[in-house]
Protein backbone atom coordinates (compact mmCIF):
# COMPACT_ATOMS: atom_id res chain seq x y z
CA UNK A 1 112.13 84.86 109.21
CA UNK A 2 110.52 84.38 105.88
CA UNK A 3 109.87 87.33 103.72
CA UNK A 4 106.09 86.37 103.67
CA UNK A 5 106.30 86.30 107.61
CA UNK A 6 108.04 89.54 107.08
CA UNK A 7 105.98 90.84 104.56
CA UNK A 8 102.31 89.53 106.75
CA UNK A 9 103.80 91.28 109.81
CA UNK A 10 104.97 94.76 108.40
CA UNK A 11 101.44 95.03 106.90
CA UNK A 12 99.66 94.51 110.22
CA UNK A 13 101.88 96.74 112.19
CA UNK A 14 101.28 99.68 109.59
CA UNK A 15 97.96 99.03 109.09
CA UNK A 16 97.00 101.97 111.35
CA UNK A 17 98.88 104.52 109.47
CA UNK A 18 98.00 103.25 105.71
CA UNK A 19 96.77 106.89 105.55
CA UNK A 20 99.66 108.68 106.41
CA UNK A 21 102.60 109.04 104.48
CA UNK A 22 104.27 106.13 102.67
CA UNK A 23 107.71 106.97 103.99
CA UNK A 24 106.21 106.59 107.53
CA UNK A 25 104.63 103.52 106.66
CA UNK A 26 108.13 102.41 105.40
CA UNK A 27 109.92 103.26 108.13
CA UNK A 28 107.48 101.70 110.47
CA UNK A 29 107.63 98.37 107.92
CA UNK A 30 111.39 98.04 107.98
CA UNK A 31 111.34 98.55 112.09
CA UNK A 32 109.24 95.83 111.97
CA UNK A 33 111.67 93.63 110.50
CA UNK A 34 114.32 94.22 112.69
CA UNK A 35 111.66 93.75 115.55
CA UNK A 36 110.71 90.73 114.28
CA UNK A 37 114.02 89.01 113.45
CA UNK A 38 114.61 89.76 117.56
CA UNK A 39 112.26 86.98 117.53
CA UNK A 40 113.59 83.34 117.70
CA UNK A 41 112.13 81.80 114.29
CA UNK A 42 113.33 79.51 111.63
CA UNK A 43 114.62 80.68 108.28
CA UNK A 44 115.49 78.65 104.94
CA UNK A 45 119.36 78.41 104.37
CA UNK A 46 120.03 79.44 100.55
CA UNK A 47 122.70 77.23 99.29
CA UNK A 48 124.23 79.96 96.97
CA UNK A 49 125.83 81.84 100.22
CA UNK A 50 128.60 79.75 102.65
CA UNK A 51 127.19 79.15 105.72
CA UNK A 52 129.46 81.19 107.65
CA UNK A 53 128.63 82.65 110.70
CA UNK A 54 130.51 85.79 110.38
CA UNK A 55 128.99 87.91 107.50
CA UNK A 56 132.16 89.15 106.30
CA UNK A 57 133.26 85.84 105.71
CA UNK A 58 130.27 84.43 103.43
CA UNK A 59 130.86 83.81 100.08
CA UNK A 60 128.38 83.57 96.95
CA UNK A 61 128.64 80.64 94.93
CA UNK A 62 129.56 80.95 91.37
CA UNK A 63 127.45 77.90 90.24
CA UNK A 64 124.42 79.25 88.15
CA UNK A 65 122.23 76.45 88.50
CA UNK A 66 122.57 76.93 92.72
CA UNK A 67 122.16 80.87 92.62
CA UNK A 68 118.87 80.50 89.93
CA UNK A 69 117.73 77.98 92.53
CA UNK A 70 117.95 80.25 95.72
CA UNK A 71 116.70 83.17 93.51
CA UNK A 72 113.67 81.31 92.71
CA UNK A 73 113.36 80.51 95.69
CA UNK A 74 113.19 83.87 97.44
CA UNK A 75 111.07 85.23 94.71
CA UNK A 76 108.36 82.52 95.53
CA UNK A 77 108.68 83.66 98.94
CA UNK A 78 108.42 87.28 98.38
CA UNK A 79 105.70 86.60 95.67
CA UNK A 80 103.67 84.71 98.22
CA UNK A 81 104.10 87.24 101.03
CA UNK A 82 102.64 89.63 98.81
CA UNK A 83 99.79 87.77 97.12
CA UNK A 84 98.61 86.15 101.25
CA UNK A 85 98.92 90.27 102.27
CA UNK A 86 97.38 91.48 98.80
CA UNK A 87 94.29 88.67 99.08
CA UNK A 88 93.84 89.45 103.25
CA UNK A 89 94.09 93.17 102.79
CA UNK A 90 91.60 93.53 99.55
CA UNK A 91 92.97 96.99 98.16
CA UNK A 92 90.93 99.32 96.79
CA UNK A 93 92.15 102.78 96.45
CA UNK A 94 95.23 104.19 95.38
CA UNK A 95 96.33 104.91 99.31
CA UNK A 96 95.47 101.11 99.65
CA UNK A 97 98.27 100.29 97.30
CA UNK A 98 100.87 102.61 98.03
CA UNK A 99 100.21 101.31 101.79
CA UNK A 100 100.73 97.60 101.10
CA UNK A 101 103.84 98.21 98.53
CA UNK A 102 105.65 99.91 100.89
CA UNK A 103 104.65 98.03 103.91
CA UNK A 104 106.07 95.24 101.63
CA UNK A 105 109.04 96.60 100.54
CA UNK A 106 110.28 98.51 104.00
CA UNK A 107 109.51 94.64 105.67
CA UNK A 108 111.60 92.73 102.90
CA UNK A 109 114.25 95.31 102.43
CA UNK A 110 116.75 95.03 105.28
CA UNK A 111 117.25 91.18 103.89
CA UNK A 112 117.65 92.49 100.82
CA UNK A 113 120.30 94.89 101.38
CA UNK A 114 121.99 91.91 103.37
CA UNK A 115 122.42 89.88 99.90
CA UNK A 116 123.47 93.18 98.69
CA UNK A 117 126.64 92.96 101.36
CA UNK A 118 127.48 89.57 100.27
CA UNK A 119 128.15 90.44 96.65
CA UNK A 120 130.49 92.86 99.05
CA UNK A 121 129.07 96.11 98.83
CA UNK A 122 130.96 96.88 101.99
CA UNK A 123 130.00 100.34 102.24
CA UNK A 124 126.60 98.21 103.97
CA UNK A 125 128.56 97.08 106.85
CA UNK A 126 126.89 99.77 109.11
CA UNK A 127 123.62 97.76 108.28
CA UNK A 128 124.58 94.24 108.37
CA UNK A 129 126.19 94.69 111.60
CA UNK A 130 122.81 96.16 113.00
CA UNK A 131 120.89 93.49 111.41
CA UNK A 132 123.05 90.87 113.12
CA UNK A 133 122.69 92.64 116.40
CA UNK A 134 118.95 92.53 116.31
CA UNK A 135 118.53 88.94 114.91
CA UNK A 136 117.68 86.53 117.51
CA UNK A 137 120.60 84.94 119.22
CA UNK A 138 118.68 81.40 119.01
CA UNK A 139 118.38 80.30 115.77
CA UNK A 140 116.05 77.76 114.71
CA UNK A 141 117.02 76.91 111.43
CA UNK A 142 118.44 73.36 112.41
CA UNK A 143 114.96 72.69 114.26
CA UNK A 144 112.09 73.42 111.81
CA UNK A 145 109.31 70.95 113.44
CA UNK A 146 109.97 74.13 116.24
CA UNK A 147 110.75 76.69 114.13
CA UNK A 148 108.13 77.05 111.07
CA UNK A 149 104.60 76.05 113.38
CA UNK A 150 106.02 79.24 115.99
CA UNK A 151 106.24 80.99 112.74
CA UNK A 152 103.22 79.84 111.03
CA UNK A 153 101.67 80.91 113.99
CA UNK A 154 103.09 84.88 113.81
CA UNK A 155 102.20 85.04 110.56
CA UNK A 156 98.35 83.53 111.48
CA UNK A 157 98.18 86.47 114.86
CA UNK A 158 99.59 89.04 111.90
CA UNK A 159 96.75 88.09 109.39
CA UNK A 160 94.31 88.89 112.30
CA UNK A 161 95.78 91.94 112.73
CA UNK A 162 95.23 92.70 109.19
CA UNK A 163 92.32 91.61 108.16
């Protein structure tokens, strides 16, 4: 998935404990993501990593102008995960915000740490192996006139959720 489906979902699934602790609401935010990516959904291939299926095997590009591309595009996805969650949640108080952040963060992280394990910071293998084992066995990358309305439509069930 998307980080802004990621980041849409995690906030409506911790929504009912933004006033417990943020490490709960972190934990409950990176499940999520896990959860989620059990779903069958489409995601964007980033051109910088080899399109390997084995994530041991994948290999980051050394071409600049292909890794600033892929970076800005994640960051635009990130960004507008945050701004759609930030606009649909209207925070107020200080537990507001420390809710959303690390609703945010915990749903975005566990992608995160997988770019970590392709620079080959192999002492994440424990982690990328989990996250393979919960990603959806159909992948819907190659089909995204399937793949982005089923996720478009998550993401618009999440923002009922949490508005």
């Amino acid at each position: 998935m998307t980080l802004t489906t990621h980041s849409i979902i995690a906030a409506a699934v911790t929504r009912p404990f933004r006033h417990t602790h943020p490490v709960l609401v972190l934990a409950i935010a990176i499940l999520s993501h896990y959860l989620s990516d059990a779903i069958p959904h489409w995601d964007y291939r980033l051109k910088s990593i080899s399109d390997e299926e084995n994530a041991d095997t994948r290999v980051l590009s050394k071409d600049w102008s292909v890794l600033w591309r892929d970076f800005l595009h994640f960051a635009f996805d990130g960004f507008l995960g945050t701004a759609i969650v930030i606009l649909v949640a209207r925070p107020v108080s200080r537990e507001d915000w420390l809710w959303l952040i690390f609703s945010i963060i915990g749903g975005c992280l566990p992608d995160f740490l997988q770019g970590l394990y392709v620079l080959k910071l192999r002492f994440l293998k424990p982690h990328q192996r989990f996250h393979d084992f919960m990603h959806a066995k159909i992948r819907l990358g190659p089909y995204p006139f399937i793949g982005v309305p089923f996720q478009l439509a998550v993401s618009l069930l999440s923002l009922y959720f949490l508005a």
